[in-house]
Protein backbone atom coordinates (compact mmCIF):
# COMPACT_ATOMS: atom_id res chain seq x y z
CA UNK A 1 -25.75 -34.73 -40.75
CA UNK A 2 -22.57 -34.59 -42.41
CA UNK A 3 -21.27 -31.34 -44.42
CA UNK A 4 -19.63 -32.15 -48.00
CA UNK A 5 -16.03 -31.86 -46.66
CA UNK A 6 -17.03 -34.50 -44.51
CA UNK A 7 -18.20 -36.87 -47.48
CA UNK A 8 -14.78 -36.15 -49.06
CA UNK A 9 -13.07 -37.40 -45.89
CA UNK A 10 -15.09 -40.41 -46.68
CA UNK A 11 -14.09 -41.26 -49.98
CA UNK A 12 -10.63 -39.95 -48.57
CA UNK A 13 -10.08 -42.70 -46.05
CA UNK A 14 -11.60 -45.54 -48.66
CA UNK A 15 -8.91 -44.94 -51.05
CA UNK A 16 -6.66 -44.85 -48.44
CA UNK A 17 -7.87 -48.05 -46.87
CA UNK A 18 -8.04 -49.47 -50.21
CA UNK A 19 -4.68 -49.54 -51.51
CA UNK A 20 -3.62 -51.86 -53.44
CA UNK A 21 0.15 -52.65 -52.79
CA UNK A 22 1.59 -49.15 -53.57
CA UNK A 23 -0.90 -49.09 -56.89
CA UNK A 24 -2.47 -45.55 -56.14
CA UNK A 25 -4.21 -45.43 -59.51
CA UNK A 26 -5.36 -48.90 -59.66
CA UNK A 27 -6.77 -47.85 -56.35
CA UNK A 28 -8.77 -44.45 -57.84
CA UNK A 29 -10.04 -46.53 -60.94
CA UNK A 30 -11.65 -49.24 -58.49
CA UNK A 31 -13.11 -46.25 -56.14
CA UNK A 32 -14.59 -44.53 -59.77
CA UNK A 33 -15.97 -47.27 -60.84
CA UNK A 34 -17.74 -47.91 -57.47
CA UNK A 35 -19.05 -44.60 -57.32
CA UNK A 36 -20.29 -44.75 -60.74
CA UNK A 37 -21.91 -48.06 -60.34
CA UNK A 38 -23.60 -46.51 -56.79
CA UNK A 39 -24.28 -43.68 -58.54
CA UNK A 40 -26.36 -45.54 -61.64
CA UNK A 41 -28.12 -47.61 -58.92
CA UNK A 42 -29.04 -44.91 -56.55
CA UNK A 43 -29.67 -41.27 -57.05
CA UNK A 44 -28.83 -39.67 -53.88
CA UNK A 45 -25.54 -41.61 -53.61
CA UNK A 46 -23.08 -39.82 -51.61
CA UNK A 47 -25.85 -39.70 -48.45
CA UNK A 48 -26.58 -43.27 -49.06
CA UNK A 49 -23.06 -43.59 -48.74
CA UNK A 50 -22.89 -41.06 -45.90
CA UNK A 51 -25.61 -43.16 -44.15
CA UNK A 52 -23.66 -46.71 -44.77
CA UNK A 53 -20.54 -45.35 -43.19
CA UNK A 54 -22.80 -43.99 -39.91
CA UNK A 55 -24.37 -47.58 -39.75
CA UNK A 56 -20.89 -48.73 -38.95
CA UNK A 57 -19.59 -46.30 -37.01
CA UNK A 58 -18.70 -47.13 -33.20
CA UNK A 59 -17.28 -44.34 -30.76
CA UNK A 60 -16.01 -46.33 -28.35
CA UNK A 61 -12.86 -49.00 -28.69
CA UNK A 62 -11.47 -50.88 -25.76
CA UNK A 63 -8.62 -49.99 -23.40
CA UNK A 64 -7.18 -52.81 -20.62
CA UNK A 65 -8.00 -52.03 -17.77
CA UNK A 66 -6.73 -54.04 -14.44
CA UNK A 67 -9.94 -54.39 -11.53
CA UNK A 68 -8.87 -56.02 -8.44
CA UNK A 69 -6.67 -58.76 -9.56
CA UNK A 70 -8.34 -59.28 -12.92
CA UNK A 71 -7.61 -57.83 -15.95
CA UNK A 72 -10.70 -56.45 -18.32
CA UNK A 73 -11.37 -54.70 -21.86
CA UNK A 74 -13.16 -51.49 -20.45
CA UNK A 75 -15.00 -49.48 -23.77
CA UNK A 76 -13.51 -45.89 -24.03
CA UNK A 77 -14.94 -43.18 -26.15
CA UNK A 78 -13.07 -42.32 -29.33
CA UNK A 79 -13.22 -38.93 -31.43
CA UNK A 80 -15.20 -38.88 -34.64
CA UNK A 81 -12.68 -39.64 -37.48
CA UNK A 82 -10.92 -42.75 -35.57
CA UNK A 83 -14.37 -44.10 -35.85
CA UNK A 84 -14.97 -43.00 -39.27
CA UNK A 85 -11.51 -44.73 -39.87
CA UNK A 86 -12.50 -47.84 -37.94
CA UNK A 87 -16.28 -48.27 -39.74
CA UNK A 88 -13.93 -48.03 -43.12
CA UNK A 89 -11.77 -50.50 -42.29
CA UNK A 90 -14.64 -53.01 -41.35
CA UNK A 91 -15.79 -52.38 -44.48
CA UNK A 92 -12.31 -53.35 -46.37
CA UNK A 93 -11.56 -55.72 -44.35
CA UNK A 94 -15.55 -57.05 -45.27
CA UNK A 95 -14.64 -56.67 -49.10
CA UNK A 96 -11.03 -58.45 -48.87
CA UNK A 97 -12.02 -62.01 -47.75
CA UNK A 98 -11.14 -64.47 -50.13
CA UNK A 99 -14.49 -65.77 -51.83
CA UNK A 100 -14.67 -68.74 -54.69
CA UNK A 101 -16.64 -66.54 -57.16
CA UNK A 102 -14.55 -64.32 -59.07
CA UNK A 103 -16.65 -60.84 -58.65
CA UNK A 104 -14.57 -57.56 -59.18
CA UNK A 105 -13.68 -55.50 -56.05
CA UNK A 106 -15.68 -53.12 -56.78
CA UNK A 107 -18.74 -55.08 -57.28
CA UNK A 108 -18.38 -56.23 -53.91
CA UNK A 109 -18.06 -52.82 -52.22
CA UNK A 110 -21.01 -52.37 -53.77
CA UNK A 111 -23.00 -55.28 -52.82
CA UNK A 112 -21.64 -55.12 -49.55
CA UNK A 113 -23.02 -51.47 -48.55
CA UNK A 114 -26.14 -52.57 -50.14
CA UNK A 115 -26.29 -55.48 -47.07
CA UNK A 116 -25.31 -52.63 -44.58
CA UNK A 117 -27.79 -50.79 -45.31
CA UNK A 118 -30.53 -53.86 -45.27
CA UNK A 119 -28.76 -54.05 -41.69
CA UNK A 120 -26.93 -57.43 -42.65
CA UNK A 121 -23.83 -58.23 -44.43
CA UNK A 122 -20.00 -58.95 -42.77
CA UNK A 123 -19.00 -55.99 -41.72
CA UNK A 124 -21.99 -55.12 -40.05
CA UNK A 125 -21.74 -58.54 -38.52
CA UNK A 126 -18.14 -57.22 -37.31
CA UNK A 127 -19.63 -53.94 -35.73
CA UNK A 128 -22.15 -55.69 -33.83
CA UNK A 129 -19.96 -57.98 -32.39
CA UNK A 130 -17.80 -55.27 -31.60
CA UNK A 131 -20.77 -53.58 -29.53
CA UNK A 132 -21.99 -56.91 -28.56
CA UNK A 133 -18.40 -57.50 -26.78
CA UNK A 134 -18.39 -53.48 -25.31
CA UNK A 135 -21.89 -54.37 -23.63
CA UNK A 136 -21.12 -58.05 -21.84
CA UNK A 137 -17.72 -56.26 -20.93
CA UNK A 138 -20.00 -52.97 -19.25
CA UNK A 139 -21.96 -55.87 -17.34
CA UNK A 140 -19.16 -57.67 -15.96
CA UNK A 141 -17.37 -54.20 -14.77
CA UNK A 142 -20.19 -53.61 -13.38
CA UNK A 143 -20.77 -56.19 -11.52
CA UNK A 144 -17.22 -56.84 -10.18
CA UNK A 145 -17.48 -52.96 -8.85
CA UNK A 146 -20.70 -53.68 -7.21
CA UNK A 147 -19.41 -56.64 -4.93
């Protein structure tokens, strides 16, 4: 469960993320006008944005790591806001791919947590080959260490 000053970190690191080339209140206007279109479509909205944000999370990232003579991406744990700052930036990074509709940013943050949350979507594509990576990585480590 997160507390309300933790939702506000949330919203915090979006419209830090989202930034648009120095435009701070260009930036606040598309961030309103997501929340108000989230809001209209779901009651509950900052958990349902609470809940998109831990669908993304990962709390590990990868360090190098040299075994024997080879060198390998070992996961390492992270703290809790590097990997609330990480799940954000999937989602950005999700929302900032060039697409031949014209939809409005904010429309696609929008449709975008609606995938996450139906468990599909590009940046939930990007966290599970993230974990997918961590895992095969785990197997080979372990493997090397059991020789």
């Amino acid at each position: 469960m997160i507390y309300f000053y933790q939702k506000q970190f949330i919203i915090f690191y979006l419209i830090q993320k989202l930034i648009l080339s120095g435009k701070k209140r260009k930036t606040g206007n598309l961030v309103l006008n997501f929340l108000i279109l989230f809001k209209r479509k779901n009651k509950d909205y900052l958990y349902n944005l609470e809940k998109i944000i831990i669908k993304l999370m990962v709390f590990f990232t990868f360090k190098m790591k040299k075994i024997n003579t080879s060198i390998y991406q070992v996961p390492q744990p992270i703290i809790y806001k590097k990997s609330l700052f990480k799940a954000i930036s999937w989602l950005v990074k999700a929302i900032k791919n060039k697409s031949k509709n014209k939809i409005s940013t904010y429309k696609k943050l929008y449709l975008e947590c609606d995938n996450i949350l139906k468990q599909q979507g590009k940046a939930y594509q990007l966290k599970y080959n993230f974990s997918k990576k961590a895992l095969i990585n785990r197997i080979l480590i372990y493997l090397t260490y059991k020789k």
